[in-house]
Protein backbone atom coordinates (compact mmCIF):
# COMPACT_ATOMS: atom_id res chain seq x y z
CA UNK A 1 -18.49 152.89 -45.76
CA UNK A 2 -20.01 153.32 -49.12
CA UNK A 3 -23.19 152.76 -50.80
CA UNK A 4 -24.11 152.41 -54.45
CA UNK A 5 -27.60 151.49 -56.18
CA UNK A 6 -27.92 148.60 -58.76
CA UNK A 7 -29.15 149.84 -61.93
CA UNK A 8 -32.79 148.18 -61.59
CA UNK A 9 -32.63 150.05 -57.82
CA UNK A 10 -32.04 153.26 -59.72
CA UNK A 11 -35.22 152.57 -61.73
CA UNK A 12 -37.19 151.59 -58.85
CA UNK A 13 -36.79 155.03 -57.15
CA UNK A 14 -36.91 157.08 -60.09
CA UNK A 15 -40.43 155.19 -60.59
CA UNK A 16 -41.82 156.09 -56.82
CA UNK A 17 -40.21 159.61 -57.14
CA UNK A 18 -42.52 160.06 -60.15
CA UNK A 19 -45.46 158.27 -58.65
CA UNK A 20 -45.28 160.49 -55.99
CA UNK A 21 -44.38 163.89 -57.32
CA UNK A 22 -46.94 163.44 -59.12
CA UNK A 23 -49.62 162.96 -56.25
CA UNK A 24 -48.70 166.01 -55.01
CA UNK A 25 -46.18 168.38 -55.33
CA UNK A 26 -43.15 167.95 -53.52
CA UNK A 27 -44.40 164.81 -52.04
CA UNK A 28 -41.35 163.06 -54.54
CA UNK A 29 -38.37 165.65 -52.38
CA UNK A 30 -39.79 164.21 -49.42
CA UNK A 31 -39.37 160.51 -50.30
CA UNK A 32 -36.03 161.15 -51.41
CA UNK A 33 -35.53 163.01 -48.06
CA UNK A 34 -36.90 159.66 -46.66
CA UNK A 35 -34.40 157.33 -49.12
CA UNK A 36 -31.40 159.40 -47.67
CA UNK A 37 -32.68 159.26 -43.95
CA UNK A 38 -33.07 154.95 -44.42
CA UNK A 39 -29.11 155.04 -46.28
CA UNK A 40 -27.96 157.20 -43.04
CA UNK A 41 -29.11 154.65 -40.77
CA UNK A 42 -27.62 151.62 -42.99
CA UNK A 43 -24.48 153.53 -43.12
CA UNK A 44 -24.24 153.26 -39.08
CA UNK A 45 -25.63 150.28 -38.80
CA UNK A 46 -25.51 148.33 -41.61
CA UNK A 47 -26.61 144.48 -40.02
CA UNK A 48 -29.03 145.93 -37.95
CA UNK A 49 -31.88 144.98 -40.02
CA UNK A 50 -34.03 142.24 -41.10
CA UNK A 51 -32.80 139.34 -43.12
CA UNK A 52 -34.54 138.88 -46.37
CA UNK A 53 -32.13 136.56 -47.63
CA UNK A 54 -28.97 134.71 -46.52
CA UNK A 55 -26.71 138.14 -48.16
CA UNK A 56 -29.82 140.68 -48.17
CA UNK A 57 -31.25 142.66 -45.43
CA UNK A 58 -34.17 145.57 -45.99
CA UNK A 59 -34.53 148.78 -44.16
CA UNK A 60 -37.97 150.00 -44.31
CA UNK A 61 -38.94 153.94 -44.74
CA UNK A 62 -40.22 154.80 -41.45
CA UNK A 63 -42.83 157.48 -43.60
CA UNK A 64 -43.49 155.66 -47.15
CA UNK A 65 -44.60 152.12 -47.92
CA UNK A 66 -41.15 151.13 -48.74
CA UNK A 67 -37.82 149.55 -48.02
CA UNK A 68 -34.36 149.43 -49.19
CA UNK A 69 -33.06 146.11 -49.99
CA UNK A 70 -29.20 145.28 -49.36
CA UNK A 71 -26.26 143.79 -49.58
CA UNK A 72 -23.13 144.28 -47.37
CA UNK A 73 -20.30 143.88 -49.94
CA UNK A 74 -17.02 144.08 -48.04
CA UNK A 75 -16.80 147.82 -47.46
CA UNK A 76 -19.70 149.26 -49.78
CA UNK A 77 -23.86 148.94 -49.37
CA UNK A 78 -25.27 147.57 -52.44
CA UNK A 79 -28.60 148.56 -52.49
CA UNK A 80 -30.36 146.37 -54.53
CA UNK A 81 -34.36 147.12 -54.72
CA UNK A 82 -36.04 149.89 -53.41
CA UNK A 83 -39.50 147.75 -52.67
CA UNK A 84 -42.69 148.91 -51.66
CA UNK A 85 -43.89 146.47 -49.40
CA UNK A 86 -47.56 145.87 -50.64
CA UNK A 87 -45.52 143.94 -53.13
CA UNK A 88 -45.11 139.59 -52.82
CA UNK A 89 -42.37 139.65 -50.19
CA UNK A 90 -39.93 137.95 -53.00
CA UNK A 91 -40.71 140.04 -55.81
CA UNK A 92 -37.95 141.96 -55.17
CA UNK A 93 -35.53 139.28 -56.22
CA UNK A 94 -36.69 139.13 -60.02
């Protein structure tokens, strides 16, 4: 199986990299390290997390205020929000 990030999912992590690369130096390698960890474990098990919506599901980071939001799109991952979850549960869907 595949994965691919929306464009506005592209911006969202490029945003938290920042955010936290900037706290402190290498902290932004680590949340990627974190991003690729939450993708492995979609990858094996991709309905094995919580609904959000009737076609979305969200895997959160196990280390970072944050979860991935998907889609399962026939044989490809659509991640569509990476969404840190002090946000309004639904603000992910604007």
């Amino acid at each position: 199986m595949k994965y691919r990030f929306l464009a506005r999912a592209e911006d969202d992590l490029v945003e938290a990299f920042d955010y936290y690369e900037k706290a402190a130096a290498g902290l932004g390698a680590e949340f990627l390290s974190e991003i690729e960890r939450a993708i492995a474990r979609i990858l094996l098990q991709p309905q094995a997390w919580a609904r959000v919506s009737k076609n979305h599901r969200r895997c959160r980071l196990r280390r970072f205020p944050y979860g991935l939001i998907y889609a399962i799109t026939g044989e490809e991952i659509l991640i569509t929000a990476v969404f840190h979850l002090h946000r309004h549960p639904d603000a992910w869907r604007d």
